[in-house]
C-alpha atoms as a PDB file:
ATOM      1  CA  UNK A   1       0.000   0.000   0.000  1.00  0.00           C
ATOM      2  CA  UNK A   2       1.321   3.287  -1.062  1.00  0.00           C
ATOM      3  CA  UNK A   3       0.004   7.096  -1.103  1.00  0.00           C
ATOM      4  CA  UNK A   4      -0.837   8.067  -4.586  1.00  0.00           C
ATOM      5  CA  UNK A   5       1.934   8.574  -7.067  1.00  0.00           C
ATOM      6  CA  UNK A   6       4.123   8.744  -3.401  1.00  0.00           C
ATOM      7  CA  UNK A   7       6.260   5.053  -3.745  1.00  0.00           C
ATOM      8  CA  UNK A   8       6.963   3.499  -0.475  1.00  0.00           C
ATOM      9  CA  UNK A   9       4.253   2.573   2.293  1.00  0.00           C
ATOM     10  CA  UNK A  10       7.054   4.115   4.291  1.00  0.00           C
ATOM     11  CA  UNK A  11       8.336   7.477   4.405  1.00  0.00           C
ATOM     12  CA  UNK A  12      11.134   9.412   7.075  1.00  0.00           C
ATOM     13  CA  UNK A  13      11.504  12.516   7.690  1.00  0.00           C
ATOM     14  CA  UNK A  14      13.882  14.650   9.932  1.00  0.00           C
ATOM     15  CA  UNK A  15      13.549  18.573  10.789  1.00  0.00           C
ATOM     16  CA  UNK A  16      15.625  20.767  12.943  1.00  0.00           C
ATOM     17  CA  UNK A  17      14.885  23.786  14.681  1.00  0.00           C
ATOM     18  CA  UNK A  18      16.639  26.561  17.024  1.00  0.00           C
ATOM     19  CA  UNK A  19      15.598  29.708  19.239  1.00  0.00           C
ATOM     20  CA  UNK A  20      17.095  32.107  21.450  1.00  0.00           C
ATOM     21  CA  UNK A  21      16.133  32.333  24.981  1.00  0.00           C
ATOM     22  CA  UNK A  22      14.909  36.086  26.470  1.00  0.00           C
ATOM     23  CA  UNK A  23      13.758  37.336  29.594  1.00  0.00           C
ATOM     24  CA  UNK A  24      10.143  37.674  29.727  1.00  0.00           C
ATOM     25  CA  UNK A  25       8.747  35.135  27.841  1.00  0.00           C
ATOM     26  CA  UNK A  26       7.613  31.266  29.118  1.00  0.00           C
ATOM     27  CA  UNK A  27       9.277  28.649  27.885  1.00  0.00           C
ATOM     28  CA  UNK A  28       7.443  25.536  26.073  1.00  0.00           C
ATOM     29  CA  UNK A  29       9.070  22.227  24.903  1.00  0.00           C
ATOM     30  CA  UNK A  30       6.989  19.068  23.891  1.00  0.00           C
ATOM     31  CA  UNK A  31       3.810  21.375  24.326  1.00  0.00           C
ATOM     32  CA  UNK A  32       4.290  21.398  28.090  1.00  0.00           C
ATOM     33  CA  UNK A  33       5.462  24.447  30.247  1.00  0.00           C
ATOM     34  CA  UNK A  34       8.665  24.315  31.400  1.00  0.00           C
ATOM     35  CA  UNK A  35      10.196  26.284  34.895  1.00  0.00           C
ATOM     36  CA  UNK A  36      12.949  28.001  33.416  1.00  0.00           C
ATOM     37  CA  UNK A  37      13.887  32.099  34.119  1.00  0.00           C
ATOM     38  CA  UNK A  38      13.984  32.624  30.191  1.00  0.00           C
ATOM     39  CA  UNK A  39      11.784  31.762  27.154  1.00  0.00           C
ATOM     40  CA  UNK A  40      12.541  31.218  23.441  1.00  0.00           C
ATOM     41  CA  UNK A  41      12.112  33.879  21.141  1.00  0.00           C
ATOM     42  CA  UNK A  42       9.605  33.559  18.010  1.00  0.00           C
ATOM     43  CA  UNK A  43       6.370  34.957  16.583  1.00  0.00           C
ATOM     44  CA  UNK A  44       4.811  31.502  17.876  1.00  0.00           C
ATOM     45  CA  UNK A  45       5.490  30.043  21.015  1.00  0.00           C
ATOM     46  CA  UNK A  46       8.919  29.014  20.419  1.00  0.00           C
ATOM     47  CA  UNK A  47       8.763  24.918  21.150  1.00  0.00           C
ATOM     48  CA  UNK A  48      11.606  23.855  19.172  1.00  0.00           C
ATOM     49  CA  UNK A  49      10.435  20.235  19.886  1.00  0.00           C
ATOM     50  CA  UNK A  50       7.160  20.232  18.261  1.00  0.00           C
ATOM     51  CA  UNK A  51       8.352  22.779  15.286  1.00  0.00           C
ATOM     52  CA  UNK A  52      11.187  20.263  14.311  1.00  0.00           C
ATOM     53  CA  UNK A  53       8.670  17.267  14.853  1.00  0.00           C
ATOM     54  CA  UNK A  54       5.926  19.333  12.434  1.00  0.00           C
ATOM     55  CA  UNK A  55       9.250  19.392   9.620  1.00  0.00           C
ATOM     56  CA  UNK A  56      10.217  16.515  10.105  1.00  0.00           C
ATOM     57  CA  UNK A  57       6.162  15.383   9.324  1.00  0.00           C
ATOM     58  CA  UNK A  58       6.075  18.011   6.699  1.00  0.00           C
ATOM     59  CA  UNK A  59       9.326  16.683   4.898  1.00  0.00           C
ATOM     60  CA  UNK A  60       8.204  13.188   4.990  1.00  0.00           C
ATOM     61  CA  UNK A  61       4.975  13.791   3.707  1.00  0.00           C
ATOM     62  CA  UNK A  62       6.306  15.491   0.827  1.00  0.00           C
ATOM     63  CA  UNK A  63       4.379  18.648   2.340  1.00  0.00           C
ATOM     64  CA  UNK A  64       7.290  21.341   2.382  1.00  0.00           C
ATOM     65  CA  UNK A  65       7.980  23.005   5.816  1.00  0.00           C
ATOM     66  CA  UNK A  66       6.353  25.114   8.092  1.00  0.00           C
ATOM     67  CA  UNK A  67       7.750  28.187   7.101  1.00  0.00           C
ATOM     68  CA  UNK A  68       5.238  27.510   3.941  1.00  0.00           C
ATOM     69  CA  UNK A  69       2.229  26.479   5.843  1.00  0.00           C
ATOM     70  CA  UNK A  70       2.528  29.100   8.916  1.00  0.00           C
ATOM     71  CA  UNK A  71       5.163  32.030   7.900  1.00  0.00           C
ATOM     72  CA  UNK A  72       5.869  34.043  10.407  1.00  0.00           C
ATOM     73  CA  UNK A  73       4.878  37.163   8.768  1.00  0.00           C
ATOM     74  CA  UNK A  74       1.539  36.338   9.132  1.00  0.00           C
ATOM     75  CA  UNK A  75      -0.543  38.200  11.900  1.00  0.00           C
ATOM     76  CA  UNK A  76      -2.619  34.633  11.961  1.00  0.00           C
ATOM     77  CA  UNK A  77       0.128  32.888  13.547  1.00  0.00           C
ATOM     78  CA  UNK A  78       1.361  34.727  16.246  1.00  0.00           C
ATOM     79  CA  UNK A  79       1.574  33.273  19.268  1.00  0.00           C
ATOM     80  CA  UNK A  80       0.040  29.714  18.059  1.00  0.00           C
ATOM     81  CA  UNK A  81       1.006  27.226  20.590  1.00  0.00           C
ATOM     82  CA  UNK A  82       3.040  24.260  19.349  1.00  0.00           C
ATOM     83  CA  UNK A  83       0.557  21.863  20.201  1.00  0.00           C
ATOM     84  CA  UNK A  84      -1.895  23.757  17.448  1.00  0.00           C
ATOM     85  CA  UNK A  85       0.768  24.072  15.034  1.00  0.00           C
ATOM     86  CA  UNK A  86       1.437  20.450  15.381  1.00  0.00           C
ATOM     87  CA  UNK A  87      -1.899  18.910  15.014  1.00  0.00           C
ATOM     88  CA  UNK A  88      -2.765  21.033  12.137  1.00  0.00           C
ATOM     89  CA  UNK A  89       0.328  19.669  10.771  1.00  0.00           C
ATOM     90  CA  UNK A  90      -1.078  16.453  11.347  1.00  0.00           C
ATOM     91  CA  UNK A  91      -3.744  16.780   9.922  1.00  0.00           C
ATOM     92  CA  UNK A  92      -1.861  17.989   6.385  1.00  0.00           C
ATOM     93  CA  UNK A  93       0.089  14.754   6.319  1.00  0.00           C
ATOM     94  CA  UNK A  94      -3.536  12.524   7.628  1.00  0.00           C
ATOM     95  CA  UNK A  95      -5.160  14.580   4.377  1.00  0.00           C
ATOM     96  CA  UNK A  96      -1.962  13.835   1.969  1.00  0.00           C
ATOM     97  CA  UNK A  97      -2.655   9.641   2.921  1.00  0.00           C
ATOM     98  CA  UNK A  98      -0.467   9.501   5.806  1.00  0.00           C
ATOM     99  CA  UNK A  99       0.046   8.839   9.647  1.00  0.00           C
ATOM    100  CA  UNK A 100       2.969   8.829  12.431  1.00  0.00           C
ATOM    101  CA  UNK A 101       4.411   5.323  12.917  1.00  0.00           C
ATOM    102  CA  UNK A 102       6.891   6.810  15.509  1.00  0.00           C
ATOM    103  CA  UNK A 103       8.856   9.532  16.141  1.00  0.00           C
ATOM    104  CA  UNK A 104      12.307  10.002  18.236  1.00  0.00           C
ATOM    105  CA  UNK A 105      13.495  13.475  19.344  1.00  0.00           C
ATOM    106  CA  UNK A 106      16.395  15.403  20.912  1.00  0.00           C
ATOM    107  CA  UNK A 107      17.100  18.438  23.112  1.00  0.00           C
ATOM    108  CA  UNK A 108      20.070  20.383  22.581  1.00  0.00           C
ATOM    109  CA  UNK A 109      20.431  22.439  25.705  1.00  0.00           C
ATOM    110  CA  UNK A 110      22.491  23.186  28.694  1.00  0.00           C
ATOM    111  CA  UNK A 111      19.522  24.173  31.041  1.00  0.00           C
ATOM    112  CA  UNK A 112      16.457  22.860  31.843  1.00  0.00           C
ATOM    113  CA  UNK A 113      16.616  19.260  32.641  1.00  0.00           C
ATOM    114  CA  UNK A 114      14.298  17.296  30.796  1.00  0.00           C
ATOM    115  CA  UNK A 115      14.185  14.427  33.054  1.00  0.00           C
ATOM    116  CA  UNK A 116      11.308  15.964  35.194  1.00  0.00           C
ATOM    117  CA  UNK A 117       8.875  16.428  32.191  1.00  0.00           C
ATOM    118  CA  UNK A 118       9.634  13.835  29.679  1.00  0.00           C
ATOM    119  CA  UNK A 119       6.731  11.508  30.523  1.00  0.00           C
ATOM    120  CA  UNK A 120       4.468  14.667  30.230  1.00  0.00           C
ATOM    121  CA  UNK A 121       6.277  15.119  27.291  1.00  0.00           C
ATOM    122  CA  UNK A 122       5.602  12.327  25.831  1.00  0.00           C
ATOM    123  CA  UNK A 123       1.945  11.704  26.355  1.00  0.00           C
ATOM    124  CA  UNK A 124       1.270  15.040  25.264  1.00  0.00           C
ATOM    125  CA  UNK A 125       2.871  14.777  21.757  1.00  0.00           C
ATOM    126  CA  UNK A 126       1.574  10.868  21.605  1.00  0.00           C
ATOM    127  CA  UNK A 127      -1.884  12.311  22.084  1.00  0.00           C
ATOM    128  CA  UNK A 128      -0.890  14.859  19.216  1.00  0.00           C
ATOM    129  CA  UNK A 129       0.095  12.223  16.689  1.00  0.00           C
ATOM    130  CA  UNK A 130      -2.506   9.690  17.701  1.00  0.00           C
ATOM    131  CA  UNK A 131       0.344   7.234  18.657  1.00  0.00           C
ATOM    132  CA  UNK A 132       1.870   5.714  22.384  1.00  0.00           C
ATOM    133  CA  UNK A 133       4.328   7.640  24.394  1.00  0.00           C
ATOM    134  CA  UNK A 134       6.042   4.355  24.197  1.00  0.00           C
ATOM    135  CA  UNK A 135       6.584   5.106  20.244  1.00  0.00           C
ATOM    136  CA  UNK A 136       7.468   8.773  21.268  1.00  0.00           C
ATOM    137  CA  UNK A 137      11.463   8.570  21.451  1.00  0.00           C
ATOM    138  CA  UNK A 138      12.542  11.661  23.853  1.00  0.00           C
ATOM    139  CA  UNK A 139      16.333  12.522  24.746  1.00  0.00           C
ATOM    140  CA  UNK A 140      17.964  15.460  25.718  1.00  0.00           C
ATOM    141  CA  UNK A 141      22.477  16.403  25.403  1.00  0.00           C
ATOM    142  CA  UNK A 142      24.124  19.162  26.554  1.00  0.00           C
ATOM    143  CA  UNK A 143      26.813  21.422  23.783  1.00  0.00           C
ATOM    144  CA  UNK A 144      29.597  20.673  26.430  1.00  0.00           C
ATOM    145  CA  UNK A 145      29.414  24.819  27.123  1.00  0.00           C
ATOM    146  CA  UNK A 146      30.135  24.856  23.347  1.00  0.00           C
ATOM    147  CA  UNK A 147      28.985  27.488  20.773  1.00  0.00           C
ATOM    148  CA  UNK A 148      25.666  29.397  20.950  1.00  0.00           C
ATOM    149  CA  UNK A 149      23.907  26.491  22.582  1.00  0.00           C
ATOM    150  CA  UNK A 150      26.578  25.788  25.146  1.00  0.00           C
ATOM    151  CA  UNK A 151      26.993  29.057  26.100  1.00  0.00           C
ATOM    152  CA  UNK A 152      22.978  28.935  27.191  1.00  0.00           C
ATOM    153  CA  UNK A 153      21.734  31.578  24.901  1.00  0.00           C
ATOM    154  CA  UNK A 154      19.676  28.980  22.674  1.00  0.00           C
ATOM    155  CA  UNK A 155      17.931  25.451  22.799  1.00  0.00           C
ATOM    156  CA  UNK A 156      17.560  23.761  19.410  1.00  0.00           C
ATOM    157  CA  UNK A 157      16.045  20.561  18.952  1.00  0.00           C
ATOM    158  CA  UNK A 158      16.462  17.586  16.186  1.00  0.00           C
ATOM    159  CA  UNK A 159      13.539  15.253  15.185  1.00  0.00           C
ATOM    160  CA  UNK A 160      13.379  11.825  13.231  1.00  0.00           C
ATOM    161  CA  UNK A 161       9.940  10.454  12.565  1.00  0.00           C
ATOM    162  CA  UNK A 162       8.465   7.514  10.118  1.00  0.00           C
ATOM    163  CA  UNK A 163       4.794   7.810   8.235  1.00  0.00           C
ATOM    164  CA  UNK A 164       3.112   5.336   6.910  1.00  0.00           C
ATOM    165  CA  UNK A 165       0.460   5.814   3.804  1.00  0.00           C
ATOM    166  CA  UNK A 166      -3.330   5.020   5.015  1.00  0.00           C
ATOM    167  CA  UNK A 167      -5.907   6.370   3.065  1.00  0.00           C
ATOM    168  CA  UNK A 168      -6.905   9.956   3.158  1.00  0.00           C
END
């Protein structure tokens, strides 16, 4: 079983994303809010997590990235959450013929531990993608004090996930 004209029952994508951290602003990563002094900087909410997840979803799907579905130019899409972002995303790739098999994802960050909100984490983007935190791969690394990242003035994230087609 394939998506039309799309090959492979199988697809993978990967997407990548980084912000700055500033004073006055919450921080969100995996759609949960995190107790940190700083936030990330963006015309959404920032949650590096769920914007590399939505392009790596996007890229898979053959979908382009979210730049093209939600530019930040747009008045619209100020301040979305994530979580929104995310399921509408989902609901692209659902439309296109396909679904999330699994998905695995890393923190890059020197500050906040993840540890104390990765099963939150977890269910909340499983509940997203209509899969099991158990297929919800979630992993955090520091930059050794390294570079932008290192020196704590950023968080980026990395994400790998697999679709499969279904019909639309």
């Amino acid at each position: 079983m394939s998506a039309p004209g799309a090959g492979p029952a199988l697809r993978v994508g990967c997407g990548y994303d980084v912000h700055r951290l500033v004073a006055g602003r919450p921080l969100f990563l995996g759609g949960e809010r995190i107790e940190h002094p700083l936030g990330l900087e963006g015309h959404s909410d920032a949650d590096v997590l769920l914007h590399a997840l939505a392009d790596a979803i996007l890229g898979a799907a053959g979908l382009g990235d979210i730049g093209q579905h939600f530019p930040p130019g747009e008045e619209r899409w100020r301040g979305i959450a994530g979580a929104d972002l995310l399921g509408r995303v989902v609901a692209l790739a659902r439309q296109a013929g396909w679904r999330t098999v699994n998905c695995d994802l890393t923190l890059l960050a020197e500050a906040p531990r993840l540890a104390p909100y990765r099963a939150a984490i977890r269910e909340r983007i499983g509940a997203i993608l209509g899969i099991e935190p158990a297929a919800v791969g979630l992993k955090a690394t520091t930059h050794e004090r390294l570079g932008t990242i290192g020196r704590g003035e950023g968080i980026a994230a990395l994400a790998v996930v697999l679709l499969t087609a279904v019909a639309p």
